[in-house]
C-alpha atoms as a PDB file:
ATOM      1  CA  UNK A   1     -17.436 -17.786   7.973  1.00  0.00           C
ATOM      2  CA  UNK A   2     -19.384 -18.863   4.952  1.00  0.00           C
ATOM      3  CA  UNK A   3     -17.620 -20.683   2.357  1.00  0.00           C
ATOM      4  CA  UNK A   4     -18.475 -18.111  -0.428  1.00  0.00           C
ATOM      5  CA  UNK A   5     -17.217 -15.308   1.809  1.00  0.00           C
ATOM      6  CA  UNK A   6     -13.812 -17.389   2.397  1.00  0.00           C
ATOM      7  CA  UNK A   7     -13.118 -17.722  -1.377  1.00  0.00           C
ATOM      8  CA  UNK A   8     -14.108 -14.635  -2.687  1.00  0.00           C
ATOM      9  CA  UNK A   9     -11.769 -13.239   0.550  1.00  0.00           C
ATOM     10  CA  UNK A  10      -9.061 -15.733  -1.103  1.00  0.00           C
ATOM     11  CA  UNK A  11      -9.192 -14.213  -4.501  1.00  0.00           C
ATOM     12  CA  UNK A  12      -9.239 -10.454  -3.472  1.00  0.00           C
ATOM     13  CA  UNK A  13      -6.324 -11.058  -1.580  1.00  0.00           C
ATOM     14  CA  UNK A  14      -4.573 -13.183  -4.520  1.00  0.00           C
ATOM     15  CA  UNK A  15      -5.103 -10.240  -6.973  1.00  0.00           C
ATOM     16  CA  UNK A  16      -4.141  -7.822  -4.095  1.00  0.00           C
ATOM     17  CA  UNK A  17      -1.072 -10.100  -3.424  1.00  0.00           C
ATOM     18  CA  UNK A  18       0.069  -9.924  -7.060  1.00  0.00           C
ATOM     19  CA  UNK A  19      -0.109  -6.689  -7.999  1.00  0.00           C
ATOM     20  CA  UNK A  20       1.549  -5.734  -4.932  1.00  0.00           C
ATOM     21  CA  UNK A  21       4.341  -8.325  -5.978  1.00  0.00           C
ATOM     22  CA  UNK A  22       4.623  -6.747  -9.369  1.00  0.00           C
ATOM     23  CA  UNK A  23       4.075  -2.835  -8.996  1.00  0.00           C
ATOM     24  CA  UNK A  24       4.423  -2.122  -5.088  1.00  0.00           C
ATOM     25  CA  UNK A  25       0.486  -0.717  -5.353  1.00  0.00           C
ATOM     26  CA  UNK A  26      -3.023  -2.407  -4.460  1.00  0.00           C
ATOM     27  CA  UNK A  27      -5.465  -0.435  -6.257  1.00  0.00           C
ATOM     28  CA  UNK A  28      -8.312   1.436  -5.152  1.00  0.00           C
ATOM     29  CA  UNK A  29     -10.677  -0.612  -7.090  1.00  0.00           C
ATOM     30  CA  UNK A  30      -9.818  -3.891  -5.801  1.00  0.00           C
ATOM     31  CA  UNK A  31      -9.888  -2.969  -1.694  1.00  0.00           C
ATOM     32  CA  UNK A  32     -13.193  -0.419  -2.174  1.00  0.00           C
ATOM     33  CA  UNK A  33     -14.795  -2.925  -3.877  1.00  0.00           C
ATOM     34  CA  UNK A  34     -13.687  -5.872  -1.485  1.00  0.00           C
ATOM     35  CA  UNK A  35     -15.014  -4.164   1.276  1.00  0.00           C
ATOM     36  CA  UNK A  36     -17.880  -3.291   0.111  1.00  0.00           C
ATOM     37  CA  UNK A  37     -18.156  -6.923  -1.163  1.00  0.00           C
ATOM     38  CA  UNK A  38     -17.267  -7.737   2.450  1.00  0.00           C
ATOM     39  CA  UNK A  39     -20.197  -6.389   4.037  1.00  0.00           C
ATOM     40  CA  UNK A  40     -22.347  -7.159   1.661  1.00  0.00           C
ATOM     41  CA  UNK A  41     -22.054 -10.664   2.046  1.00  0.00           C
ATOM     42  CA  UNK A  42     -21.531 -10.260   6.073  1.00  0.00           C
ATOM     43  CA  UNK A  43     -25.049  -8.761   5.779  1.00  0.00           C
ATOM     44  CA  UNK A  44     -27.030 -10.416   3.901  1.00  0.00           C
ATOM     45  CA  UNK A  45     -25.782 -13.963   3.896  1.00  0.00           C
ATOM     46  CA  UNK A  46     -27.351 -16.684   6.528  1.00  0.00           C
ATOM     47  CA  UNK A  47     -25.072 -17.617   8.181  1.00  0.00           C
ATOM     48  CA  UNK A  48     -22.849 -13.576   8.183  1.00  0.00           C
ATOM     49  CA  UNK A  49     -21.400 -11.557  10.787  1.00  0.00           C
ATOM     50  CA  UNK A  50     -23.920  -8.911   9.886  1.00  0.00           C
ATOM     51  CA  UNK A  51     -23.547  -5.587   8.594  1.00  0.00           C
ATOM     52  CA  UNK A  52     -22.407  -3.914  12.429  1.00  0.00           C
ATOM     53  CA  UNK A  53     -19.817  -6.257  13.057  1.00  0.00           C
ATOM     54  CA  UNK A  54     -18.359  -6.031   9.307  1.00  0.00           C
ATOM     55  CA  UNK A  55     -18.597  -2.717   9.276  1.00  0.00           C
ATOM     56  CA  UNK A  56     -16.491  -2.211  12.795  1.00  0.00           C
ATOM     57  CA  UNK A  57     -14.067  -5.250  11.730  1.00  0.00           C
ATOM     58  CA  UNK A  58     -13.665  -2.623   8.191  1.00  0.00           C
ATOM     59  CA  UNK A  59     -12.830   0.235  10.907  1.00  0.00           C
ATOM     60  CA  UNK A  60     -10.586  -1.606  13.286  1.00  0.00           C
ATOM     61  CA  UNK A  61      -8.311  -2.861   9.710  1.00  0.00           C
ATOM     62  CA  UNK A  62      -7.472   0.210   9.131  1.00  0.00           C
ATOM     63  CA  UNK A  63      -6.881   1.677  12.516  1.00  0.00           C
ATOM     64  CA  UNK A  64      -4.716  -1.172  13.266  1.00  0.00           C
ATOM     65  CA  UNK A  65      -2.399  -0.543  10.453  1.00  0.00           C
ATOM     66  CA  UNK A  66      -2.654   3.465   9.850  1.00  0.00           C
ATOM     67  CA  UNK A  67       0.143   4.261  12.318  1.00  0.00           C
ATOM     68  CA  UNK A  68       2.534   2.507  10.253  1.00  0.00           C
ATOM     69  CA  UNK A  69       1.391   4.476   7.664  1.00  0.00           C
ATOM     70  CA  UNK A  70       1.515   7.799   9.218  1.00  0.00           C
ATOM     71  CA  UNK A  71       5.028   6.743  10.000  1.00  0.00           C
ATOM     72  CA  UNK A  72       5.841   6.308   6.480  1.00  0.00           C
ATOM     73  CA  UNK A  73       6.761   2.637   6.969  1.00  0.00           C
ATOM     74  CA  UNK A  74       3.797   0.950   4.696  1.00  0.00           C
ATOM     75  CA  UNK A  75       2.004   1.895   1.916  1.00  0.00           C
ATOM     76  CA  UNK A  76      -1.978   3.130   2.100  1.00  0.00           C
ATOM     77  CA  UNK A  77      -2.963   0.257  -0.481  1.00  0.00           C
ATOM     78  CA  UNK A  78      -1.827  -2.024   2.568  1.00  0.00           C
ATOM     79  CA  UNK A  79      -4.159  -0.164   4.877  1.00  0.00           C
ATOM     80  CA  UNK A  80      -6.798  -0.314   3.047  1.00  0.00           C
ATOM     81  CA  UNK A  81      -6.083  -3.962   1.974  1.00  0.00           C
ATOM     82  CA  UNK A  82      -6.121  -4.382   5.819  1.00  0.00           C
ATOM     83  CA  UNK A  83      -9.485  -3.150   6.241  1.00  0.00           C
ATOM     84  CA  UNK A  84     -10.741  -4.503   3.359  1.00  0.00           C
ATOM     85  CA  UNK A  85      -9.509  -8.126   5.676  1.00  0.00           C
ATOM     86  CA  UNK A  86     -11.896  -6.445   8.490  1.00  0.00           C
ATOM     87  CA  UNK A  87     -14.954  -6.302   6.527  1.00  0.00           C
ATOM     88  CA  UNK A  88     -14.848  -9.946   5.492  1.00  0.00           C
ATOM     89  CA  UNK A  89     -13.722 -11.565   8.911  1.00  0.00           C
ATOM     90  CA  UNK A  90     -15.366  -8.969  11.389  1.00  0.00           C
ATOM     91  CA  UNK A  91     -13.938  -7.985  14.967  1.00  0.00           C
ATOM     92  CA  UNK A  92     -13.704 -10.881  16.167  1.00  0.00           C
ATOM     93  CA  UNK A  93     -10.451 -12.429  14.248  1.00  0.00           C
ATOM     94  CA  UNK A  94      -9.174  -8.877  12.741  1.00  0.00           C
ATOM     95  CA  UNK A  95      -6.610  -9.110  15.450  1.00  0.00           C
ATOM     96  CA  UNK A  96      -5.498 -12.745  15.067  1.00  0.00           C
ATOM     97  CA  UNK A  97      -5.285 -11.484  11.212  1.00  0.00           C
ATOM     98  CA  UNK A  98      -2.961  -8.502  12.255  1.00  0.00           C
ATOM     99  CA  UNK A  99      -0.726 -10.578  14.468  1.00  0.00           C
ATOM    100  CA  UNK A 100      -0.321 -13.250  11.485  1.00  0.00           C
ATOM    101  CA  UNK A 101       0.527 -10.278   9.190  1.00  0.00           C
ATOM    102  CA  UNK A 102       3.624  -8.791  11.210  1.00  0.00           C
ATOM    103  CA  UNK A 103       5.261 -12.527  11.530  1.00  0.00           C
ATOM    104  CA  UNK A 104       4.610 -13.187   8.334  1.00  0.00           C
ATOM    105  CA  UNK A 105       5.720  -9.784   7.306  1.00  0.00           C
ATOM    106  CA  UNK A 106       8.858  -9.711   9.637  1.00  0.00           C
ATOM    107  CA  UNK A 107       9.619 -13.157   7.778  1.00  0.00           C
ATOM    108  CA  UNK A 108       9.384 -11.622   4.182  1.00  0.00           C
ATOM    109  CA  UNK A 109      11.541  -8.634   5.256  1.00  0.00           C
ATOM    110  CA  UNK A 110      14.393 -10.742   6.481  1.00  0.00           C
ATOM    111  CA  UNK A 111      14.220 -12.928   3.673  1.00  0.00           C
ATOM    112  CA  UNK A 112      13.840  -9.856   0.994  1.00  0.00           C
ATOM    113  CA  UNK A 113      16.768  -8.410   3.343  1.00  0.00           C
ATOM    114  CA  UNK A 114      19.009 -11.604   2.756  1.00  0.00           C
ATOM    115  CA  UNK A 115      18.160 -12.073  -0.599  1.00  0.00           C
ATOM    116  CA  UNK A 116      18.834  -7.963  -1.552  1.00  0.00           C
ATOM    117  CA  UNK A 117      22.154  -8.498   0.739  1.00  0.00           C
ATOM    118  CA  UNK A 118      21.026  -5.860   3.459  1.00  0.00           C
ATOM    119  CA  UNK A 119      20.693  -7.615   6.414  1.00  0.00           C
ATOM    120  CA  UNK A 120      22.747  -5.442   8.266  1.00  0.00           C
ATOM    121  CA  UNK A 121      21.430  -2.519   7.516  1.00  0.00           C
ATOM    122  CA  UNK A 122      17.724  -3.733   7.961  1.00  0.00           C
ATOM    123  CA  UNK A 123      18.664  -4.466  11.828  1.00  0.00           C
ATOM    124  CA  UNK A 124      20.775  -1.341  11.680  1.00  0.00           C
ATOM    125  CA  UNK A 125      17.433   0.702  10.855  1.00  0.00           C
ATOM    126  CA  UNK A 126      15.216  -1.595  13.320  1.00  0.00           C
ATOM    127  CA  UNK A 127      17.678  -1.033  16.547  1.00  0.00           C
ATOM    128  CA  UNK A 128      17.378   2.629  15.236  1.00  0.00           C
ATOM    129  CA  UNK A 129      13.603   3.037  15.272  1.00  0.00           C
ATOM    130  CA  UNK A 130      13.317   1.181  18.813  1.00  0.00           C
ATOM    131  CA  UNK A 131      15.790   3.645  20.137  1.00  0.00           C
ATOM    132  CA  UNK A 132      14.116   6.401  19.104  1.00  0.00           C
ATOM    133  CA  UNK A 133      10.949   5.372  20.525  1.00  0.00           C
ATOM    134  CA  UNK A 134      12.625   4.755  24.027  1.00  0.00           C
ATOM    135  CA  UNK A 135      14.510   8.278  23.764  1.00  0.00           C
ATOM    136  CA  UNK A 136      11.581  10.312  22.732  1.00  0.00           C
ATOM    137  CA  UNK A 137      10.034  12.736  25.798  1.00  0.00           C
ATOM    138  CA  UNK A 138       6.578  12.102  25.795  1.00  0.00           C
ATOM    139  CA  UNK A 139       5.613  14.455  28.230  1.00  0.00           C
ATOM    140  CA  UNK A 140       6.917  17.257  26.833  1.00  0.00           C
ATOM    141  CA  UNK A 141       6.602  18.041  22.804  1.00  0.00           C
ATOM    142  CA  UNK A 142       8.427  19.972  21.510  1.00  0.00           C
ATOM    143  CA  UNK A 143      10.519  20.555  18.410  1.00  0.00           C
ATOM    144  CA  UNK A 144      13.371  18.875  19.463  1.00  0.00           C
ATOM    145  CA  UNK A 145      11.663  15.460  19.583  1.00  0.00           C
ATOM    146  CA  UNK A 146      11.772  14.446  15.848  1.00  0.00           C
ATOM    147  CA  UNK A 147       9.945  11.632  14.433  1.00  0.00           C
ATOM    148  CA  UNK A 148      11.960   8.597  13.684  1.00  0.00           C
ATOM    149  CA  UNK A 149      12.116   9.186   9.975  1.00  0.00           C
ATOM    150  CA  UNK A 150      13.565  12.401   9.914  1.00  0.00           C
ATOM    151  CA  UNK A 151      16.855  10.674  11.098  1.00  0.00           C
ATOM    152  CA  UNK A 152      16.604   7.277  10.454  1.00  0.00           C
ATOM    153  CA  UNK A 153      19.250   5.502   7.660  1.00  0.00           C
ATOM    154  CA  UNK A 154      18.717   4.428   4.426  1.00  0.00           C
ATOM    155  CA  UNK A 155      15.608   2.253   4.154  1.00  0.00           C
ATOM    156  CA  UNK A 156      16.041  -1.509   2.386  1.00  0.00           C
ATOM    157  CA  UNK A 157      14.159  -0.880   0.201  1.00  0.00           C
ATOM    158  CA  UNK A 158      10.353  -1.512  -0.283  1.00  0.00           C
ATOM    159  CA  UNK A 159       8.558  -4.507   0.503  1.00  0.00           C
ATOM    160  CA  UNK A 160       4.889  -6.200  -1.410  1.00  0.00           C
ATOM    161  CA  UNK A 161       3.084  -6.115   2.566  1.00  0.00           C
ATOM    162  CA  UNK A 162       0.427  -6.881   0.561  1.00  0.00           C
ATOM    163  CA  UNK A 163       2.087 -10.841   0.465  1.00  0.00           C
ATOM    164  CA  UNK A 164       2.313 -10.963   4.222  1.00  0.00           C
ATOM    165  CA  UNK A 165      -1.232  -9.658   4.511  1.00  0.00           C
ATOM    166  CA  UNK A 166      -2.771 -12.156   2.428  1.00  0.00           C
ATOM    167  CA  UNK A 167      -0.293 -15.030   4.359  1.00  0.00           C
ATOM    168  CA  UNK A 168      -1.470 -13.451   7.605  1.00  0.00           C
ATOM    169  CA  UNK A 169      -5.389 -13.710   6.704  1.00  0.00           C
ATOM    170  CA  UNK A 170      -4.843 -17.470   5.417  1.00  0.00           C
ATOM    171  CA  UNK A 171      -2.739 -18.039   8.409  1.00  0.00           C
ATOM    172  CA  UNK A 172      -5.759 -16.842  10.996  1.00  0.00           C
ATOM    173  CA  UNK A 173      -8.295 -18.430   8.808  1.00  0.00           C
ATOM    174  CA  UNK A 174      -6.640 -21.938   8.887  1.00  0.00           C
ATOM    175  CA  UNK A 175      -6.013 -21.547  12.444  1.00  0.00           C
ATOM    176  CA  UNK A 176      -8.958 -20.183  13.912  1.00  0.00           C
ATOM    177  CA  UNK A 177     -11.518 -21.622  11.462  1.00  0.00           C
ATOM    178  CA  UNK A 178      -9.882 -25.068  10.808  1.00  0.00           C
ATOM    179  CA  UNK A 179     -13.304 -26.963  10.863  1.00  0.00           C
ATOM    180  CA  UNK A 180     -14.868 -24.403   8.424  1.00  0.00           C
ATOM    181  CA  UNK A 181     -12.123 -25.302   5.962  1.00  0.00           C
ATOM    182  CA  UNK A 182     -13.023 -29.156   6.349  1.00  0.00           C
ATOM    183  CA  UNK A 183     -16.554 -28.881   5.909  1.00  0.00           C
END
């Protein structure tokens, strides 16, 4: 990656960061716009992932994250946050980027869960959800099969995914791109 495109990456995601830290929403403005900033720079700078690979890295962010969302478990500003990520690092390390994002994420939960003093009801809800999952019939839909939410416990409480997306994208950049951040 270009060292323009990794800072102005680094600043989207420290404004997205924030005002997920202070109101629970990323805005509209700042994720469009990053995206489209995303590709643009993909496209037309030398040494970019060009506009294709952008462009599908864009798509894969926020198929990689919708089913969480569908599932009422993250927000859409973290979606689209997500694929905002895609546009700027392309295909290639959108993965490594997720995978960052749920450790880091899983690490901000527990510690928001210690901190708020619902620890056991955080691991109450997960042991719920992966129960669920296993006890669902797949091969035959019906009514009877409800969706996790519709019996799961209390939630914890909400949670800035934004954070853990931004410490996921830093995470995959240092890692995979360590000599880019040297030169």
């Amino acid at each position: 990656m270009h060292l323009l495109t990794i800072n102005v990456l680094l600043l989207l995601l420290s404004v997205a960061a924030w005002q997920d830290f202070r109101s629970y929403r990323i805005s509209n403005t700042l994720v469009f716009s990053g995206a489209l900033l995303g590709v643009l720079l993909n496209t037309f700078l030398p040494v970019g992932i060009g506009f294709t690979e952008s462009l599908m890295g864009w798509g894969i962010g926020l198929l990689l994250l919708l089913p969480l969302y569908l599932l009422r478990m993250m927000g859409a500003g973290d979606v689209k946050l997500m694929a905002m990520v895609g546009a700027f690092v392309g295909t290639n390390d959108i993965i490594s980027v997720f995978l960052y994002t749920l450790i880091a994420g899983g690490i901000i939960a527990l510690v928001v869960a210690l901190q708020r003093g619902v620890l056991r009801r955080l691991m109450d809800n997960f042991i719920f959800m992966f129960l669920s999952v296993l006890s669902v019939n797949k091969s035959k839909p019906s009514k009877d099969n409800l969706s996790v939410l519709e019996e799961a416990p209390d939630s914890v409480g909400k949670l800035p995914y934004g954070i853990a997306i931004a410490v996921g994208t830093i995470t995959s950049l240092a890692i995979n791109h360590s000599t880019l951040m040297i030169d």
